[in-house]
Protein backbone atom coordinates (compact mmCIF):
# COMPACT_ATOMS: atom_id res chain seq x y z
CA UNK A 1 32.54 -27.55 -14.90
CA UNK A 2 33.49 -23.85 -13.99
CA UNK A 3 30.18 -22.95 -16.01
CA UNK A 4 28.11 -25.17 -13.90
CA UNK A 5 29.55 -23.88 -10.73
CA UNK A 6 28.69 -20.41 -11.82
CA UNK A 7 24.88 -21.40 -12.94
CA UNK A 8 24.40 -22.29 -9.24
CA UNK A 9 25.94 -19.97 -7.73
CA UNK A 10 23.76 -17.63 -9.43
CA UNK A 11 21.36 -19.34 -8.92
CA UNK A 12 21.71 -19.22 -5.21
CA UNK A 13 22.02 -15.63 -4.79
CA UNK A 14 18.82 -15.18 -6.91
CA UNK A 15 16.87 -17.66 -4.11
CA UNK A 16 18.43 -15.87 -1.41
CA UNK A 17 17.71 -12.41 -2.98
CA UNK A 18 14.09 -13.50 -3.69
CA UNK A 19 13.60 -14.75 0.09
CA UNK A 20 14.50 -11.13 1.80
CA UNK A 21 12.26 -9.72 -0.75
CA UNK A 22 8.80 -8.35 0.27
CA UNK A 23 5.80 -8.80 -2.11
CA UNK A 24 2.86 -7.22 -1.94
CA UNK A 25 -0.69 -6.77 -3.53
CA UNK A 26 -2.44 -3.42 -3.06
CA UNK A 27 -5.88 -2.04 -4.33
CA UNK A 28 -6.08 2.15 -4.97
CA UNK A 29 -8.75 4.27 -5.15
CA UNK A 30 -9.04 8.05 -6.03
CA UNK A 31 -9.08 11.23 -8.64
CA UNK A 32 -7.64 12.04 -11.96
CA UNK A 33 -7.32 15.61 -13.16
CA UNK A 34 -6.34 15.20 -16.52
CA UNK A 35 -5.60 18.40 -18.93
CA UNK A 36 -5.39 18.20 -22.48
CA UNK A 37 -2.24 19.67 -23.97
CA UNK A 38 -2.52 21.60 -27.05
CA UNK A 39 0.88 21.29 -29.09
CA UNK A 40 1.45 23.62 -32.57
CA UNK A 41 4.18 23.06 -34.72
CA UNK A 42 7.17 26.12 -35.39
CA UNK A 43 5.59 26.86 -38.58
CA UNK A 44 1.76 27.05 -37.34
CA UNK A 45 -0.21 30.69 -37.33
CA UNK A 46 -2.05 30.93 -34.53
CA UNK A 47 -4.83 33.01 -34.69
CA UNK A 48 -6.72 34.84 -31.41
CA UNK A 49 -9.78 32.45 -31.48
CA UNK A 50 -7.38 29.47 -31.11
CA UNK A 51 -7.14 30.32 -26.93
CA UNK A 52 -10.70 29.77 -26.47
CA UNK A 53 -11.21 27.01 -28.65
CA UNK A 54 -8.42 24.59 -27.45
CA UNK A 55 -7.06 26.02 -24.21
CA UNK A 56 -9.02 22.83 -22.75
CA UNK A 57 -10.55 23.12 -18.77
CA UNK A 58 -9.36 20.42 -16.94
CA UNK A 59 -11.46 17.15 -16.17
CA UNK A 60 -11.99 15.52 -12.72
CA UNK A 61 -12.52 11.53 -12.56
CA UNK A 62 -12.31 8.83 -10.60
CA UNK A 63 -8.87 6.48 -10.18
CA UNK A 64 -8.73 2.99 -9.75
CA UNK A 65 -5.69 0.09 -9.33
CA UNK A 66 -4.64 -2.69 -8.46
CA UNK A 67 -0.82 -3.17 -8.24
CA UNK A 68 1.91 -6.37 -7.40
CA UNK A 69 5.00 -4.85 -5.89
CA UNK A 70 8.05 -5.82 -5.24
CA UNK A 71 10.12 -4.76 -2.32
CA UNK A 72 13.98 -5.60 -1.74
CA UNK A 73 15.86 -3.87 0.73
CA UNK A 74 15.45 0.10 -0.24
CA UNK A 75 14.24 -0.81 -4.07
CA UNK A 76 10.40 -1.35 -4.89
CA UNK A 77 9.34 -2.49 -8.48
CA UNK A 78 5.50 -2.45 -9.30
CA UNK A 79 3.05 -3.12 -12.19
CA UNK A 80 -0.56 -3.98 -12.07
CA UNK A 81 -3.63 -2.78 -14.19
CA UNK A 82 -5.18 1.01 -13.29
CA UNK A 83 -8.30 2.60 -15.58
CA UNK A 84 -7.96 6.50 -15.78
CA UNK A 85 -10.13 8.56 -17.66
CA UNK A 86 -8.43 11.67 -20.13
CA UNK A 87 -9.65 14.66 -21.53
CA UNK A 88 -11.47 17.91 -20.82
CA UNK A 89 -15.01 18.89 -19.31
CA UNK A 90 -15.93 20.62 -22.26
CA UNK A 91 -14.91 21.51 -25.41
CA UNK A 92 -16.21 24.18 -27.94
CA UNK A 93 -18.71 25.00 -26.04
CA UNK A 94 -20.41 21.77 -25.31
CA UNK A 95 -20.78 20.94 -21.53
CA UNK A 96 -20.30 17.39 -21.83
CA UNK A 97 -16.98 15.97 -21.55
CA UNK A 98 -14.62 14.74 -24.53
CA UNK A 99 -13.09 12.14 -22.89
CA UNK A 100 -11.82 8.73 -23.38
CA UNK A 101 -11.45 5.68 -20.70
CA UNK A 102 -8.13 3.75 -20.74
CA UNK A 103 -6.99 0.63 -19.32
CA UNK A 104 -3.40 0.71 -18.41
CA UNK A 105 -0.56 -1.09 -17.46
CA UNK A 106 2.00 0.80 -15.32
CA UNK A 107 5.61 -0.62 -14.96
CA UNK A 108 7.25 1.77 -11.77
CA UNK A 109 10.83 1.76 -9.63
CA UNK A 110 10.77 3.56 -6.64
CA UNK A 111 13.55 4.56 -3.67
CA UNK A 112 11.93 3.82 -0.10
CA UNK A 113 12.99 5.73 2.29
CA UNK A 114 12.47 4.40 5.90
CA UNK A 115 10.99 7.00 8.06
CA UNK A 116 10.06 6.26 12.67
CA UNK A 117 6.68 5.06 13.76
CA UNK A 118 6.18 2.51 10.91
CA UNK A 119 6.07 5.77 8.03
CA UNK A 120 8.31 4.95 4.99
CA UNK A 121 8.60 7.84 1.90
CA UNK A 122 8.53 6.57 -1.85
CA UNK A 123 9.71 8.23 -4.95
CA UNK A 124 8.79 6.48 -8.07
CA UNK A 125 9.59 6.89 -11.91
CA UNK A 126 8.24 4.99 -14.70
CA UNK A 127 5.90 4.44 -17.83
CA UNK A 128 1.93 3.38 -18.28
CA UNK A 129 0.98 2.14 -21.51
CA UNK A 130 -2.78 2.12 -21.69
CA UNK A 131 -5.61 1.36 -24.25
CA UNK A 132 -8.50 3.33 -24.92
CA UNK A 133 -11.60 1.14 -24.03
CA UNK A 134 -14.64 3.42 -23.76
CA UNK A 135 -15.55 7.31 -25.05
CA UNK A 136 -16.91 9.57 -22.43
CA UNK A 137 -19.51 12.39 -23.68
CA UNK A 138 -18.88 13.95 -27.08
CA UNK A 139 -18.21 11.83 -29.38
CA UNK A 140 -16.37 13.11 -32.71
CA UNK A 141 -16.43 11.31 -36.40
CA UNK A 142 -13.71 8.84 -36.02
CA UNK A 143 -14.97 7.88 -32.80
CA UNK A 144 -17.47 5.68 -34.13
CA UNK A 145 -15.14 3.89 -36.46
CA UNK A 146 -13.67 0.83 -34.08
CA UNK A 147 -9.77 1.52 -34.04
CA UNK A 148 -7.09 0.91 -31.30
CA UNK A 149 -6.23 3.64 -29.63
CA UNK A 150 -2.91 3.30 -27.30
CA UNK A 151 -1.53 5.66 -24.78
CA UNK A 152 1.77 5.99 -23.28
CA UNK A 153 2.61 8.49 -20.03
CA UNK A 154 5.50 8.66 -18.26
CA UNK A 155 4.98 9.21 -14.08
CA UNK A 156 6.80 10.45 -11.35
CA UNK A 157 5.66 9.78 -8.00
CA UNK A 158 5.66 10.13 -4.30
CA UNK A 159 4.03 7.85 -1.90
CA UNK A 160 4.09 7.46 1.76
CA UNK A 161 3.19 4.14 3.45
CA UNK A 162 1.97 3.74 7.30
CA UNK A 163 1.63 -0.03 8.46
CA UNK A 164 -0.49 -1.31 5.40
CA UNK A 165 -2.23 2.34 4.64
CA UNK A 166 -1.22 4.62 1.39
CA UNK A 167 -0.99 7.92 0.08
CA UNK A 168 0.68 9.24 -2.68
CA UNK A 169 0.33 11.57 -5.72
CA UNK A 170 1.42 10.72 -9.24
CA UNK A 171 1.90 12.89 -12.11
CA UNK A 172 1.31 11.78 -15.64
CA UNK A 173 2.67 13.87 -18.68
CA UNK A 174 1.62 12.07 -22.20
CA UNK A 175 4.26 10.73 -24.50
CA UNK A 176 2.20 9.66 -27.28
CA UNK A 177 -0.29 11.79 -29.13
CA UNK A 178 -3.96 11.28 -28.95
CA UNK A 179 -5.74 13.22 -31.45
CA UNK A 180 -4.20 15.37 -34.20
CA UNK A 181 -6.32 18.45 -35.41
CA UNK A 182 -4.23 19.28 -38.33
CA UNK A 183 -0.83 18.98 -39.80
CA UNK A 184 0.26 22.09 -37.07
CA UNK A 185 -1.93 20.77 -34.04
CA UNK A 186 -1.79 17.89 -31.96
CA UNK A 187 -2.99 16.86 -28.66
CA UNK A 188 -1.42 14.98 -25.62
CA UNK A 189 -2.94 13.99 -22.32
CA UNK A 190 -1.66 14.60 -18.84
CA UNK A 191 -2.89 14.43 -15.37
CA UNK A 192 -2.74 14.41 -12.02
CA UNK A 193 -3.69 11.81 -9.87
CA UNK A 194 -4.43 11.50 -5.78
CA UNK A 195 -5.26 8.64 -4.22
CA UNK A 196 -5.32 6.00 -1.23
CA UNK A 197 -4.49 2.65 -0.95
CA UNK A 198 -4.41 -0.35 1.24
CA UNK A 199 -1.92 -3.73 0.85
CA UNK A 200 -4.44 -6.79 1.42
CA UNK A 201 -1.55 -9.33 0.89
CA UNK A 202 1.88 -8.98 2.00
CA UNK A 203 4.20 -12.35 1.62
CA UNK A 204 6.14 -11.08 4.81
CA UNK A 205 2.82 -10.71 7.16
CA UNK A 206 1.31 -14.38 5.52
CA UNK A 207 4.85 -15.90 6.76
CA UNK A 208 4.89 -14.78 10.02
CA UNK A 209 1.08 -15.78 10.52
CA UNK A 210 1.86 -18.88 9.12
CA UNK A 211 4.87 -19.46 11.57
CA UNK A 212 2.60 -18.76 14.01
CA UNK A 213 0.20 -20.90 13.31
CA UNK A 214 2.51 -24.13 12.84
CA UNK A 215 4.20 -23.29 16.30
CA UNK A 216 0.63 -23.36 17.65
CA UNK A 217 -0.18 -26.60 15.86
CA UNK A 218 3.01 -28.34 17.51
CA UNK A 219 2.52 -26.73 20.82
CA UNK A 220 -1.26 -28.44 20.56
CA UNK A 221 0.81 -32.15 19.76
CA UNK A 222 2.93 -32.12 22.34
């Protein structure tokens, strides 16, 4: 019996917790500046042509997301599906890019931070696992040979929100590695990415038009 009347009591709390929540559904657009980073082990010899071969320029490309968060009292939780393109503008002397498209899933927490005039601050932590799903510009041996290629970054954040409007900045450092050269050289992505967004669905707005709209519907029967 005790069980039971614990069950519902949980229960409970989750429905009330879930009905001061806030979800939302937000589209993103903007840039990526990814950098390859060129890793060598302790026992490696570098040599003097190694800073001009793979001390990579950075690549610019475009950002886009679409994210579900979830917003309860100062705590937001978010995941969605972004596509981000890594790699460098050119490599050993080629102009073309060496680059690779990804398709991602990020899983974030965040702190809001209320701010006057409708502004609130977030600061976000998390992970995006992504798979690669196209090449971009030069393509290298194994590239032609179909194989999975996963990605895993971990981000920190800030984003600040006006009415429905967004802005925010996330940095991505790789966790996984990409590409290995050699036994003594690897490669990792990492980036940083700028963008703005706009919520077109927020569960608190549809209930208060929706209030609205019944108390105009009984007004009209009376």
């Amino acid at each position: 019996m005790m069980k039971k009347i614990l069950f519902t009591v949980l229960i409970l709390h989750l429905l009330i917790l879930n009905l001061k929540a806030q979800h939302k559904i937000s589209a993103y657009g903007g840039w990526t500046a990814s950098k390859i980073q060129t890793f060598y082990s302790s026992d490696a010899k570098k040599h003097t042509v190694d800073d001009d071969l793979f001390v990579l320029p950075i690549l610019h490309s475009p950002y886009l997301s679409f994210e579900y968060e979830y917003d309860w009292k100062q705590l937001r939780l978010s995941t969605g599906i972004s596509t981000t393109i890594w790699g460098t503008s050119e490599f050993f002397g080629d102009t073309q890019p060496w680059a690779e498209m990804y398709l991602n899933l990020p899983i974030i927490a965040g702190i809001r931070l209320d701010l006057p005039k409708n502004w609130n601050l977030t600061i976000e932590s998390g992970f995006e696992a992504g798979i690669r799903i196209l090449n971009v510009g030069v393509y290298f041996l194994d590239d032609f040979t179909p194989k999975f290629r996963g990605n895993l970054n971990a981000i920190l954040g800030v984003e600040a929100n006006w009415k429905q409007f967004r802005l925010g900045t996330r940095l991505q450092v790789g966790l996984t590695t990409f590409r290995y050269w050699d036994d003594d050289l690897w490669f990792k992505h990492s980036g940083l990415t700028t963008y703005l967004g706009y919520t077109i669905w927020d569960s608190t707005i549809a209930k208060e038009k929706r209030a609205k709209r019944l108390a105009k519907q009984q007004a009209e029967e009376m």
